[in-house]
Protein backbone atom coordinates (compact mmCIF):
# COMPACT_ATOMS: atom_id res chain seq x y z
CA UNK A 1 -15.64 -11.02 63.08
CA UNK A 2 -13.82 -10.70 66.64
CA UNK A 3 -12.05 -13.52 66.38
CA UNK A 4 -8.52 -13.49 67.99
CA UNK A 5 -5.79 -15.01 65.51
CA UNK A 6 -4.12 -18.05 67.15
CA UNK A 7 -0.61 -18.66 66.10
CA UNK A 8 0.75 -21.94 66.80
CA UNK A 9 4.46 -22.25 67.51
CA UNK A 10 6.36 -25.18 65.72
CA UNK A 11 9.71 -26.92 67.05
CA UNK A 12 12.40 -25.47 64.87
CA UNK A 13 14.95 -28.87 64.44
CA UNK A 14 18.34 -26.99 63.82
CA UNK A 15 20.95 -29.35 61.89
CA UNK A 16 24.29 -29.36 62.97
CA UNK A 17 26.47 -27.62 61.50
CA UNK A 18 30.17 -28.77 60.23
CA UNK A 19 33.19 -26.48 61.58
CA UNK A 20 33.86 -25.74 57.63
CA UNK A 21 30.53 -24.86 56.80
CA UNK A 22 29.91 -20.65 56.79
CA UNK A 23 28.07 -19.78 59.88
CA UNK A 24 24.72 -17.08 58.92
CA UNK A 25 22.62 -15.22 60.82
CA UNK A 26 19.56 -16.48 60.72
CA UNK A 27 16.85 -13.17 60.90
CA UNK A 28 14.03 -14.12 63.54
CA UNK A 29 11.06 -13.42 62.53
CA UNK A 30 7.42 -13.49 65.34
CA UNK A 31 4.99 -15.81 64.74
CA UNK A 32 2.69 -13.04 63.47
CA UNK A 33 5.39 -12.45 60.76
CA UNK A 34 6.08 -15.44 59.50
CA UNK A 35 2.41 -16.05 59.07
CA UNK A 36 2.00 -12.95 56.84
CA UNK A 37 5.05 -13.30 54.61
CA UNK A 38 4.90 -17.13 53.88
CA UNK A 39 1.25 -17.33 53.89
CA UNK A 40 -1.09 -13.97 53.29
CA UNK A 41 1.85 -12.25 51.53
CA UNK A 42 1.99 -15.57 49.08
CA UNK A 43 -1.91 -15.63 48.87
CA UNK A 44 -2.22 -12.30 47.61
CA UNK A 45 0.84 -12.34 45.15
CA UNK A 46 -1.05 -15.60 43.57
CA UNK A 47 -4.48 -13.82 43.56
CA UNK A 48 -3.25 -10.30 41.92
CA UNK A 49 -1.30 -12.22 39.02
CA UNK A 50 -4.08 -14.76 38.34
CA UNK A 51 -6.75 -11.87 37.82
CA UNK A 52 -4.18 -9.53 35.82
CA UNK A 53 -3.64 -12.89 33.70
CA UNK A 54 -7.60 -13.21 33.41
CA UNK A 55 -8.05 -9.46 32.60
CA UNK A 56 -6.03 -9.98 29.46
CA UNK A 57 -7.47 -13.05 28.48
CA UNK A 58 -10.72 -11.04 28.78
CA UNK A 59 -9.22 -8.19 26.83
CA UNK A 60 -7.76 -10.52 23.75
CA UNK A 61 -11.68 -12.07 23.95
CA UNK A 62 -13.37 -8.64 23.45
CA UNK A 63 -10.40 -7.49 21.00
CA UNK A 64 -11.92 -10.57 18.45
CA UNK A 65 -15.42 -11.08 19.60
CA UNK A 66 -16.65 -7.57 20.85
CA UNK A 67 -18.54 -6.33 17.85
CA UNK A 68 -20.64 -9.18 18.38
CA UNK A 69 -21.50 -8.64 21.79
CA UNK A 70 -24.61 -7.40 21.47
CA UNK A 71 -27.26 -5.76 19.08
CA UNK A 72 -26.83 -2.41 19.93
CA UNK A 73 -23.11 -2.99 19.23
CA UNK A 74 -23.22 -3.78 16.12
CA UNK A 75 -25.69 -1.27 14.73
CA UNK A 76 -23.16 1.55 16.59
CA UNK A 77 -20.33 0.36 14.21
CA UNK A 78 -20.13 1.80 10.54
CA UNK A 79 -19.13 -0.23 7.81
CA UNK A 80 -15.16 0.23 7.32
CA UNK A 81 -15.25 -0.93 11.24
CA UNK A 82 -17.10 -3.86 10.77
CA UNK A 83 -15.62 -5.35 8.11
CA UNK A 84 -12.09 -4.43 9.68
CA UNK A 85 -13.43 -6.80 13.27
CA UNK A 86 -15.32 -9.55 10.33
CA UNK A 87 -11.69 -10.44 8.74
CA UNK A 88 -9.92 -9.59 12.29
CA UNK A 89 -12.37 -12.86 13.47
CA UNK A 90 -11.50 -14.69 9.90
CA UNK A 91 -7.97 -14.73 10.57
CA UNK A 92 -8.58 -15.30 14.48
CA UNK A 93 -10.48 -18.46 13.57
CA UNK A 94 -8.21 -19.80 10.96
CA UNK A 95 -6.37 -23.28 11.36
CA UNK A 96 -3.12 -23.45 8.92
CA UNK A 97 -5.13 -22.51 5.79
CA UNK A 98 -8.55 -23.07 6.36
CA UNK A 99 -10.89 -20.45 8.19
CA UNK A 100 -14.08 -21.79 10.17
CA UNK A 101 -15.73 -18.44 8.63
CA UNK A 102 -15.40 -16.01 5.62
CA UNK A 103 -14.66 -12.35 6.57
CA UNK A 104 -16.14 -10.94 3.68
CA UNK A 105 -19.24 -13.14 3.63
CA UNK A 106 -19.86 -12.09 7.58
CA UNK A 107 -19.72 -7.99 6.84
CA UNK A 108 -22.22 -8.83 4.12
CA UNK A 109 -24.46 -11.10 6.47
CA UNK A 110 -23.95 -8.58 9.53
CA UNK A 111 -24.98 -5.51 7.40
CA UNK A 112 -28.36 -7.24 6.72
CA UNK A 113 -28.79 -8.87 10.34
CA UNK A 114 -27.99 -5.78 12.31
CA UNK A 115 -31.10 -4.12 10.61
CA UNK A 116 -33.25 -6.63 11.01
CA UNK A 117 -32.44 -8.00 15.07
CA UNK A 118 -35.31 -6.53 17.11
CA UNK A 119 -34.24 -3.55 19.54
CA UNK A 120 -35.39 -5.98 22.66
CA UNK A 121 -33.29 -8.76 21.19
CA UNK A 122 -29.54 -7.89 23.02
CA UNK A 123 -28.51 -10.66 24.53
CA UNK A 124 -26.27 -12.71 22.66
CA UNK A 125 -28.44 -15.90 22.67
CA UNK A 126 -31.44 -14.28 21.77
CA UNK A 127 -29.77 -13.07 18.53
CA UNK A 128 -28.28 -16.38 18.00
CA UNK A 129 -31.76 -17.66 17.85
CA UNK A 130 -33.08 -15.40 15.84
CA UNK A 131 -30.57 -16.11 13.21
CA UNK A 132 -31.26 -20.09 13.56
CA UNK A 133 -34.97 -19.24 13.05
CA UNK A 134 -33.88 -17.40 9.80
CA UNK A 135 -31.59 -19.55 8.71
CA UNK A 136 -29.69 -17.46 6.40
CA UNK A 137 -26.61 -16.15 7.59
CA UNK A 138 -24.59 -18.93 7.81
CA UNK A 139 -21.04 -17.41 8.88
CA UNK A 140 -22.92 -15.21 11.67
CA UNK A 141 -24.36 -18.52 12.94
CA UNK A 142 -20.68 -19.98 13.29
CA UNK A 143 -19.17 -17.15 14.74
CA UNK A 144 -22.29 -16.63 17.61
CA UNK A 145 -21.77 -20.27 18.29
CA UNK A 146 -17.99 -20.43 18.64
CA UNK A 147 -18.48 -17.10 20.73
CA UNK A 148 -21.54 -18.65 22.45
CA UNK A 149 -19.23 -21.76 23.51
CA UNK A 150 -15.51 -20.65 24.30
CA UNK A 151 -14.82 -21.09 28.16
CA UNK A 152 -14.74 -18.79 30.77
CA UNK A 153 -13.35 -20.80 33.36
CA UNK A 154 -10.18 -22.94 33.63
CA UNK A 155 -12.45 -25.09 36.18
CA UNK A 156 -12.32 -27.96 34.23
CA UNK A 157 -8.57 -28.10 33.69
CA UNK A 158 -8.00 -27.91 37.40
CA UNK A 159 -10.45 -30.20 37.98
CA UNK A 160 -8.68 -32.91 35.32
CA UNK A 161 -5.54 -32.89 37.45
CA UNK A 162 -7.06 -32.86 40.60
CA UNK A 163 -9.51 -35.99 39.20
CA UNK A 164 -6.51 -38.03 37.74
CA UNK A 165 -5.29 -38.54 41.23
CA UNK A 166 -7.91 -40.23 42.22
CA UNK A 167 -8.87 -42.23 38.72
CA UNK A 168 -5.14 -43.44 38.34
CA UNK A 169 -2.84 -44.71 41.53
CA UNK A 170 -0.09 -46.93 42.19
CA UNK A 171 -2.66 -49.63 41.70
CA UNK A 172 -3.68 -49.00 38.80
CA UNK A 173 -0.73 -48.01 36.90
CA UNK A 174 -1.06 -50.47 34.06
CA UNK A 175 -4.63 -48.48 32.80
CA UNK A 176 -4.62 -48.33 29.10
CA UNK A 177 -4.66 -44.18 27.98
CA UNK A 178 -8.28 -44.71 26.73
CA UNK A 179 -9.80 -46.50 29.62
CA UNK A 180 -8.22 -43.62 31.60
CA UNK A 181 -9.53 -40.57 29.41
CA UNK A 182 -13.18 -42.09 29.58
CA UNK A 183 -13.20 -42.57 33.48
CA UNK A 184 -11.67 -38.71 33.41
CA UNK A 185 -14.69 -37.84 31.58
CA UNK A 186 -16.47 -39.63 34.28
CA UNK A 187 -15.05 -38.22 36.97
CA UNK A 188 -15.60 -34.86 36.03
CA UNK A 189 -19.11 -34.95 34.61
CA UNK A 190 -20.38 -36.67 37.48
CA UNK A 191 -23.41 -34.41 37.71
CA UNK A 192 -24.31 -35.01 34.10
CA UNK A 193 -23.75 -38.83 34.42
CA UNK A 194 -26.24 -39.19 37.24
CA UNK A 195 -28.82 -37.68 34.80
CA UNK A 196 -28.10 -40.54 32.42
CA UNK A 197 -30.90 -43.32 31.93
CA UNK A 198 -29.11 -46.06 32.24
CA UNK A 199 -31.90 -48.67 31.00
CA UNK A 200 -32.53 -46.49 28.06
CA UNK A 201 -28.78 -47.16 27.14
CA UNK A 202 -29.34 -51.19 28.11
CA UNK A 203 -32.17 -51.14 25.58
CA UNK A 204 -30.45 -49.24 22.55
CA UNK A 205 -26.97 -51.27 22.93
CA UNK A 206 -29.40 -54.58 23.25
CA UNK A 207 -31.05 -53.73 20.13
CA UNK A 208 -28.17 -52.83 18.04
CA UNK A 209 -26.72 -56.70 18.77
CA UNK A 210 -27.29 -59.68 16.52
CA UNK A 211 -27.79 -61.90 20.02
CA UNK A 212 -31.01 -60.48 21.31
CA UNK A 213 -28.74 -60.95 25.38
CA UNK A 214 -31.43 -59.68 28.27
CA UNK A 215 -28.83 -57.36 30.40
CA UNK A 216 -31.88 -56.26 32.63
């Protein structure tokens, strides 16, 4: 881009030292230097182990949900490797004893889908809706929606912190922990709250009241 790199020299304040403290030699590092270790070196560290971290989350994500990926993958699988992935995804999706999905139920409903999804139907929502429209394989239907809706971002985590800042201050450190978590929401969805009608929502909450109150 031809442009020179400017590197600003700062006023090192040395502190006195006491005549018991041990004297070290500093190491004096150029301008140039300290730039790259304490700022590029630091940049890159943080960028290498936050995609290696995403990789794997990637990897554990296909490990459970890959069979499902797309049509042609799961006509390509045989049946001892299908129903190996279907109770791999049961046990994946279970909370304490209770399973969103049955394994067994899902090689069954899988083995009857995967012969009837049209060849031009691979992407994953256009097999989703072809199973709504059939409506009759239930666990499939779960497990393409909880596929269909996991995260792939950690946006909106980062985005919570960096929100609560601004929502909650040293003025307004008496905020109850609901009114808080509902201006979060706020905060954050700020795109889908400008979409909101807001006289449509007048109208309903004036309608459901026993005191017929004009907020208009």
């Amino acid at each position: 881009m031809n442009i020179e790199p400017v590197f600003r020299k700062k006023c090192v304040i040395y502190r006195k030292k006491q005549f018991d403290e041990n004297v070290d030699n500093e190491i004096t590092r150029s301008l140039e230097e300290s730039f790259r270790v304490d700022y590029f070196l630091y940049i890159v560290d943080q960028a290498i182990f936050s995609l290696q971290n995403r990789f794997e989350q990637f990897e554990v994500y296909e490990n459970i949900f890959g069979f499902l990926f797309s049509g042609k993958k799961l006509r390509s699988l045989d049946d001892e490797n299908l129903k190996k992935y279907c109770l791999n995804l049961e046990c994946s999706l279970k909370h304490n004893t209770h399973s969103d999905i049955d394994g067994l139920d899902l090689f069954f409903e899988l083995k009857v889908l995967r012969k009837i999804i049209k060849v031009e139907d691979n992407t994953l929502i256009e097999i989703l809706n072809q199973i709504k429209r059939l409506d009759s394989f239930p666990n499939a239907y779960i497990a393409y929606r909880i596929m269909l809706t996991i995260p792939v971002t950690v946006a909106s985590a980062e985005r919570s912190f960096s929100k609560l800042k601004i929502i909650k201050y040293y003025l307004r450190s008496t905020m109850s922990q609901e009114r808080l978590s509902g201006l979060a929401i706020l905060s954050i969805e700020k795109e889908l709250l400008e979409e909101i009608d807001y006289t449509k929502i007048i109208n309903n909450f004036t309608s459901q009241k026993a005191r017929k109150i004009d907020l208009k």
